[in-house]
PDB file of N, CA and C in Angstrom:
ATOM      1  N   UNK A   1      -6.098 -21.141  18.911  1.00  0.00           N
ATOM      2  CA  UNK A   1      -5.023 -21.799  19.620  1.00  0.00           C
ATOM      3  C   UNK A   1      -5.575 -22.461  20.872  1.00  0.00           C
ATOM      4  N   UNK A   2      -4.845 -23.602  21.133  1.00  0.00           N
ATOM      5  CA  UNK A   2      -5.468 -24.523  22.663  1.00  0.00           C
ATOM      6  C   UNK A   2      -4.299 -24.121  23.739  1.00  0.00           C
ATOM      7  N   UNK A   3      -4.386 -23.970  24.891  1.00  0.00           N
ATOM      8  CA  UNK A   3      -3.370 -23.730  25.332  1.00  0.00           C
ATOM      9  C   UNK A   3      -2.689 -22.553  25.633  1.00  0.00           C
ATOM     10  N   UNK A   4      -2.244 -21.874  26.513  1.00  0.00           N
ATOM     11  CA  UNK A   4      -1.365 -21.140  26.435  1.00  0.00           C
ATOM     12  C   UNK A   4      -0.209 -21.508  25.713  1.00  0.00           C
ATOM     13  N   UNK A   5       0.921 -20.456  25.204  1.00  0.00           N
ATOM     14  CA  UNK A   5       1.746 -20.541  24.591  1.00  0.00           C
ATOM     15  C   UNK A   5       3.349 -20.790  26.215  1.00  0.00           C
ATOM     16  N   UNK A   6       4.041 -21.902  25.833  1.00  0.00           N
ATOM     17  CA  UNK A   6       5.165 -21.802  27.080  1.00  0.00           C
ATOM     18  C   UNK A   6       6.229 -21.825  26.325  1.00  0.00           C
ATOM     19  N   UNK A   7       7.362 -20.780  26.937  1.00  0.00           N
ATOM     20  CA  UNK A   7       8.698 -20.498  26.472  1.00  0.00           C
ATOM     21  C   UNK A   7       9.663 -22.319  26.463  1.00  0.00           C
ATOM     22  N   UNK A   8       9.162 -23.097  27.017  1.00  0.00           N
ATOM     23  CA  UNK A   8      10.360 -23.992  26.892  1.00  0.00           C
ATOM     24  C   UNK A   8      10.072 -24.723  25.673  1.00  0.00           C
ATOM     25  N   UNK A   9       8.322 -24.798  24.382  1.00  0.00           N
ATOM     26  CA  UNK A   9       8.638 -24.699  23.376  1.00  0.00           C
ATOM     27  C   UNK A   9       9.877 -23.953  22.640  1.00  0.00           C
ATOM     28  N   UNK A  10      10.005 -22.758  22.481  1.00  0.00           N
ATOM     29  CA  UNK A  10      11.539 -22.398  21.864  1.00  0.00           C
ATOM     30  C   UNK A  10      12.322 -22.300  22.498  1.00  0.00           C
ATOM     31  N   UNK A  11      12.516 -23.398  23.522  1.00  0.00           N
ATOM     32  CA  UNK A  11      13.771 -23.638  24.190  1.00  0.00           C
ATOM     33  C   UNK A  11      14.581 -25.124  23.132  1.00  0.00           C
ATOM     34  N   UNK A  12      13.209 -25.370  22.917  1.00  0.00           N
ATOM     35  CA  UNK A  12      13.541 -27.134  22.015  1.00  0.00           C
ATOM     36  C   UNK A  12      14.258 -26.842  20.853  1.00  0.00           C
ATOM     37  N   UNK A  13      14.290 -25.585  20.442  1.00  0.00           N
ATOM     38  CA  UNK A  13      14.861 -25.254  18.795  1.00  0.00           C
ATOM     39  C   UNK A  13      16.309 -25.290  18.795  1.00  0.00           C
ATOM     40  N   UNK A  14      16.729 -24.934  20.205  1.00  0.00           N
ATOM     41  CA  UNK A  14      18.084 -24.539  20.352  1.00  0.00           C
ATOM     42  C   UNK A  14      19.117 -25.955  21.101  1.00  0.00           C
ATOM     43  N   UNK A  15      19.618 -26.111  20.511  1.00  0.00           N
ATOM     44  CA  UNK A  15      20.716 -27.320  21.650  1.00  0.00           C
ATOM     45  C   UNK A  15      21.326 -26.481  22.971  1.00  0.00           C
ATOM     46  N   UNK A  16      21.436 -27.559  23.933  1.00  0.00           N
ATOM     47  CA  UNK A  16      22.299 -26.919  25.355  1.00  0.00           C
ATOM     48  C   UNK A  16      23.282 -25.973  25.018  1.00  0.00           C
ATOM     49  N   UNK A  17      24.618 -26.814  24.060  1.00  0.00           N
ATOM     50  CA  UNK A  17      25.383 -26.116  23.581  1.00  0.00           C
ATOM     51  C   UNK A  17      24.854 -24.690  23.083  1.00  0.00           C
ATOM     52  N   UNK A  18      24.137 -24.430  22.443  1.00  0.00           N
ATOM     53  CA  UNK A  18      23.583 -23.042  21.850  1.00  0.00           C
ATOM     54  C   UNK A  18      23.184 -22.208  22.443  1.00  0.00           C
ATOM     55  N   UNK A  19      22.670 -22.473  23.973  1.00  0.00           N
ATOM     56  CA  UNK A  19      22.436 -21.295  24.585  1.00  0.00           C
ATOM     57  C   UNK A  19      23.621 -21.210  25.671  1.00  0.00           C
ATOM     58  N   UNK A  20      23.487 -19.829  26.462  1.00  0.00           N
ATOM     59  CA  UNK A  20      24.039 -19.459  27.938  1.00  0.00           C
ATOM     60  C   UNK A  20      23.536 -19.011  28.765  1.00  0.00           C
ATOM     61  N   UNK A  21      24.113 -18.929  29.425  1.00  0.00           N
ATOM     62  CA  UNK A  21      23.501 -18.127  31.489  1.00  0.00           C
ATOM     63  C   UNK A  21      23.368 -17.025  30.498  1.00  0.00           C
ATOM     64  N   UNK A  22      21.921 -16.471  31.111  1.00  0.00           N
ATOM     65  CA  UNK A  22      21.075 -15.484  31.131  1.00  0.00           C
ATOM     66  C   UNK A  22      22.164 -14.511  32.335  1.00  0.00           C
ATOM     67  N   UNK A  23      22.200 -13.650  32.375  1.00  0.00           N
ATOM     68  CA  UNK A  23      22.787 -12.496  32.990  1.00  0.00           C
ATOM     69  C   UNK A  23      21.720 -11.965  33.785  1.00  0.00           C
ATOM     70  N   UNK A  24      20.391 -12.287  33.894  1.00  0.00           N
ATOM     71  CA  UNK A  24      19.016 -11.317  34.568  1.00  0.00           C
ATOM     72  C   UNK A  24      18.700 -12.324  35.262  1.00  0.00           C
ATOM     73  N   UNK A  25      18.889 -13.513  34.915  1.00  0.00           N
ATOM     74  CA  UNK A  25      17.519 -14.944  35.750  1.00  0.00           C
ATOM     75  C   UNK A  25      18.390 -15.951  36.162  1.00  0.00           C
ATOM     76  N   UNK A  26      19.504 -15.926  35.576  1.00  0.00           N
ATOM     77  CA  UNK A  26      20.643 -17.190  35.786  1.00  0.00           C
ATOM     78  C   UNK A  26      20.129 -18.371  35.086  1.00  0.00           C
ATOM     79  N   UNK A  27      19.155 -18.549  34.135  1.00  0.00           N
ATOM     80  CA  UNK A  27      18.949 -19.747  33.314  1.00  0.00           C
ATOM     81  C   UNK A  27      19.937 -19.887  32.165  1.00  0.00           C
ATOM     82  N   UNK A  28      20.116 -21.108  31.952  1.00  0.00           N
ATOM     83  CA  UNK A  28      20.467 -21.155  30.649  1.00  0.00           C
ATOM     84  C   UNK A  28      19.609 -21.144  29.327  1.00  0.00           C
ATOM     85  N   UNK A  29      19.481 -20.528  29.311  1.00  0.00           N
ATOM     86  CA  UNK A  29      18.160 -20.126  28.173  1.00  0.00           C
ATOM     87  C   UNK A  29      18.334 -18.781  27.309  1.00  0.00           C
ATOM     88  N   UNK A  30      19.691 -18.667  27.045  1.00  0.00           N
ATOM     89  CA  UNK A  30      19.995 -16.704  26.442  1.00  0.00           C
ATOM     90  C   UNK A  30      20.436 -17.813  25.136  1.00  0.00           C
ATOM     91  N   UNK A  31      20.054 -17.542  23.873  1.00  0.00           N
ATOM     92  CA  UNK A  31      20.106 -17.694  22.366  1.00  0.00           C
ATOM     93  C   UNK A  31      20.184 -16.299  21.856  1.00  0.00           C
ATOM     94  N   UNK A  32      21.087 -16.491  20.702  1.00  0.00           N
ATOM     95  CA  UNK A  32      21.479 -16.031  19.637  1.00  0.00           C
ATOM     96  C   UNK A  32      20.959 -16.488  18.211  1.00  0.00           C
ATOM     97  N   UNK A  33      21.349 -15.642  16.755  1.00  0.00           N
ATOM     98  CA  UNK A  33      21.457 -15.899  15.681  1.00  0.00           C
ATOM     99  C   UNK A  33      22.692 -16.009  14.989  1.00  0.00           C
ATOM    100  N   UNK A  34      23.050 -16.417  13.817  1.00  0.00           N
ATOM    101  CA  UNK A  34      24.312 -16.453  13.490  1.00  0.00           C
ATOM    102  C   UNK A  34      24.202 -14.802  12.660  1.00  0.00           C
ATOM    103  N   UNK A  35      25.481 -14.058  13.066  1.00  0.00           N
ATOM    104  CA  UNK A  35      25.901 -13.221  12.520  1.00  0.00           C
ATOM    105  C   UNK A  35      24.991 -11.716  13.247  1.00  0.00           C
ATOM    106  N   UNK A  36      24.298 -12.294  14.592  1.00  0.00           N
ATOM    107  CA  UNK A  36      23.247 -11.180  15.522  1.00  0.00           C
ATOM    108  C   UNK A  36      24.085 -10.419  16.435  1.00  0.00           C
ATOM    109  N   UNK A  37      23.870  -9.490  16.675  1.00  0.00           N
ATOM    110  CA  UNK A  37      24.556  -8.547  18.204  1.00  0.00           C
ATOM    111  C   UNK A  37      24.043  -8.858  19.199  1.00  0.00           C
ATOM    112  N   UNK A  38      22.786  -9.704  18.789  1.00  0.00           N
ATOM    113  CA  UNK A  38      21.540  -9.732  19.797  1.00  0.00           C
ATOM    114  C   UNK A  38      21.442 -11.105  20.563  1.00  0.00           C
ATOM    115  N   UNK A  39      20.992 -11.073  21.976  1.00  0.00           N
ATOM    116  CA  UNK A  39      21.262 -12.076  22.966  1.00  0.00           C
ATOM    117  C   UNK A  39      19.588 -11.943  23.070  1.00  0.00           C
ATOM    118  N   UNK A  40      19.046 -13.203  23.251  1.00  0.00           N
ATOM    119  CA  UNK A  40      17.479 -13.234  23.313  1.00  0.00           C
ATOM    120  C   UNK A  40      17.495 -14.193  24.659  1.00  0.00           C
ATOM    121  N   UNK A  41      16.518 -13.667  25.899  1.00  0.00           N
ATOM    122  CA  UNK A  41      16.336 -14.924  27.034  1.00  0.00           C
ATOM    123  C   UNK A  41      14.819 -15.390  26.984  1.00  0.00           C
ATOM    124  N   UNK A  42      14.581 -16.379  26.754  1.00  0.00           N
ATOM    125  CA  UNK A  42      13.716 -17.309  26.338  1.00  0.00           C
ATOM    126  C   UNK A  42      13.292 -17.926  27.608  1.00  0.00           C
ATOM    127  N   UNK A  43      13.660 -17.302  28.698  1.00  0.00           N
ATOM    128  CA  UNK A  43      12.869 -17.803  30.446  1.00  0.00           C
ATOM    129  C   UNK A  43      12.770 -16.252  30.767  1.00  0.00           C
ATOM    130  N   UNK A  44      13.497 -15.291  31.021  1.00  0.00           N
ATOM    131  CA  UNK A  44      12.897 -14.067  31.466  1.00  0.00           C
ATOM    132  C   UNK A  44      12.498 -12.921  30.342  1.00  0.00           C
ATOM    133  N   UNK A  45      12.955 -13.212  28.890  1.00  0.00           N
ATOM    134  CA  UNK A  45      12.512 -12.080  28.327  1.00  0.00           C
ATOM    135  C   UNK A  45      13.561 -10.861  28.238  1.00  0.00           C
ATOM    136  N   UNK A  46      14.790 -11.359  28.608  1.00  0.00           N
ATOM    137  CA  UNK A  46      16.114  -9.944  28.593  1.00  0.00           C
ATOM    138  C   UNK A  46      16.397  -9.881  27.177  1.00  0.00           C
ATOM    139  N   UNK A  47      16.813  -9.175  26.290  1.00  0.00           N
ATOM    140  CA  UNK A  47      17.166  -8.543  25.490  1.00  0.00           C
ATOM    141  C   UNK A  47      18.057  -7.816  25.612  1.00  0.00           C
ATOM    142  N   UNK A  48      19.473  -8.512  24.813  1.00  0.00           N
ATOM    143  CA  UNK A  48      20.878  -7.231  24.759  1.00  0.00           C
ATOM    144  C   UNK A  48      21.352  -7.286  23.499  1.00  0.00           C
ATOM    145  N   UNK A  49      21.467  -5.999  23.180  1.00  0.00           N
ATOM    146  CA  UNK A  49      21.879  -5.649  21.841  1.00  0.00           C
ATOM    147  C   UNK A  49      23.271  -5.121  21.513  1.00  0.00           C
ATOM    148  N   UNK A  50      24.886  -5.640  21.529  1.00  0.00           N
ATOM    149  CA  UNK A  50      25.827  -5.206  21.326  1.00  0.00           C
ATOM    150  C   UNK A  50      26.336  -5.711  22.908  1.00  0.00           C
ATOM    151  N   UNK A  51      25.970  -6.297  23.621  1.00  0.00           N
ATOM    152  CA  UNK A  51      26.563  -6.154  25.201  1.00  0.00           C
ATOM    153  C   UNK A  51      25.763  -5.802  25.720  1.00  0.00           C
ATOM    154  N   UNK A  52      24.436  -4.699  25.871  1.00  0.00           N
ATOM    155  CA  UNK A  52      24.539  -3.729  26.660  1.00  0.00           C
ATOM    156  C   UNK A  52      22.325  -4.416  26.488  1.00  0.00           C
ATOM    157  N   UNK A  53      22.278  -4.344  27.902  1.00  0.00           N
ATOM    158  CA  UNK A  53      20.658  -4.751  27.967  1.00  0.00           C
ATOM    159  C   UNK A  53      20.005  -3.726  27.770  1.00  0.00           C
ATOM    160  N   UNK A  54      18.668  -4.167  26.572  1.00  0.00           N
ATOM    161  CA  UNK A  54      17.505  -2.844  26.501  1.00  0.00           C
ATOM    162  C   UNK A  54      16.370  -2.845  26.529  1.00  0.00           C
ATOM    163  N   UNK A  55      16.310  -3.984  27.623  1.00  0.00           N
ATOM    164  CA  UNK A  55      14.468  -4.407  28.133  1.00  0.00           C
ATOM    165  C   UNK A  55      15.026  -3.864  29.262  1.00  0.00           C
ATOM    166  N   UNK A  56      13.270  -3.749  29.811  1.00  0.00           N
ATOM    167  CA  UNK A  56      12.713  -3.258  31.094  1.00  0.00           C
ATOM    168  C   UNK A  56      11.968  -4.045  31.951  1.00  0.00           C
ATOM    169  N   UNK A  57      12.319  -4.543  32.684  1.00  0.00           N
ATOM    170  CA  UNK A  57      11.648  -5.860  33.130  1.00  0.00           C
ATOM    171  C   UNK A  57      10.530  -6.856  32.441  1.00  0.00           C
ATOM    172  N   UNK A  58      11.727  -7.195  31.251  1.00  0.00           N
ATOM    173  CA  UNK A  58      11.289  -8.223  30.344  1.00  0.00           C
ATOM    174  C   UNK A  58      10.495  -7.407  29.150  1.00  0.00           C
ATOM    175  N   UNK A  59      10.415  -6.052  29.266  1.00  0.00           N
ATOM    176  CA  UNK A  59       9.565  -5.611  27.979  1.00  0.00           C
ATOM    177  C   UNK A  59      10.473  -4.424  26.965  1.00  0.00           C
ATOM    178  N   UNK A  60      10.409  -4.476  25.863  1.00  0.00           N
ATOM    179  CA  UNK A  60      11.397  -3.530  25.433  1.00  0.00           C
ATOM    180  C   UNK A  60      10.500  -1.912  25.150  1.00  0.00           C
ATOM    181  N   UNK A  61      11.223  -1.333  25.498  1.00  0.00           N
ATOM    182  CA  UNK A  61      10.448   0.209  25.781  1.00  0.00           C
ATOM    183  C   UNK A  61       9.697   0.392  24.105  1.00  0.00           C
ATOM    184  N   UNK A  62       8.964   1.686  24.410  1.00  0.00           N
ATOM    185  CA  UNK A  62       7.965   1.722  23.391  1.00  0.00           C
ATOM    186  C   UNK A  62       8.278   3.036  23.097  1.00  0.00           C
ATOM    187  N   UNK A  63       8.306   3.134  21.952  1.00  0.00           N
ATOM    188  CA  UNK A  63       8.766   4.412  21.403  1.00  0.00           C
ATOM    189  C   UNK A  63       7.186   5.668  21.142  1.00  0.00           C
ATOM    190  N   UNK A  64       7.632   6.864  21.372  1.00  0.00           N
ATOM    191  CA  UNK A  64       6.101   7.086  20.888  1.00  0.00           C
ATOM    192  C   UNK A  64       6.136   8.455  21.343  1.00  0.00           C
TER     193      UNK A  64
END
């Protein structure tokens, strides 16, 4: 790979309409799937599953 990899590549996948305010960063950059529980932020990395956030400053815990 050349380059680092930057989040506003999969920002391009999604239309304005398709995303919302992030709840952690205030971007508009929180995407969904059709038929998901799941809220994905594509500038800070939040993750909420049903409503309820289950990252840790941007990382999702590790089971173990």
């Amino acid at each position: 790979m050349s380059g680092p990899l930057r989040n506003i590549d999969f920002l391009a996948w999604f239309s304005p309409e398709e995303r919302t305010v992030c709840e952690g960063c205030g971007r508009q950059a929180c995407v969904t799937l059709p038929d998901a529980e799941a809220w994905f932020c594509l500038a800070c990395g939040a993750v909420s599953i049903g409503g309820k956030r289950v990252d840790i400053d941007g990382c999702l815990p590790a089971e173990g």
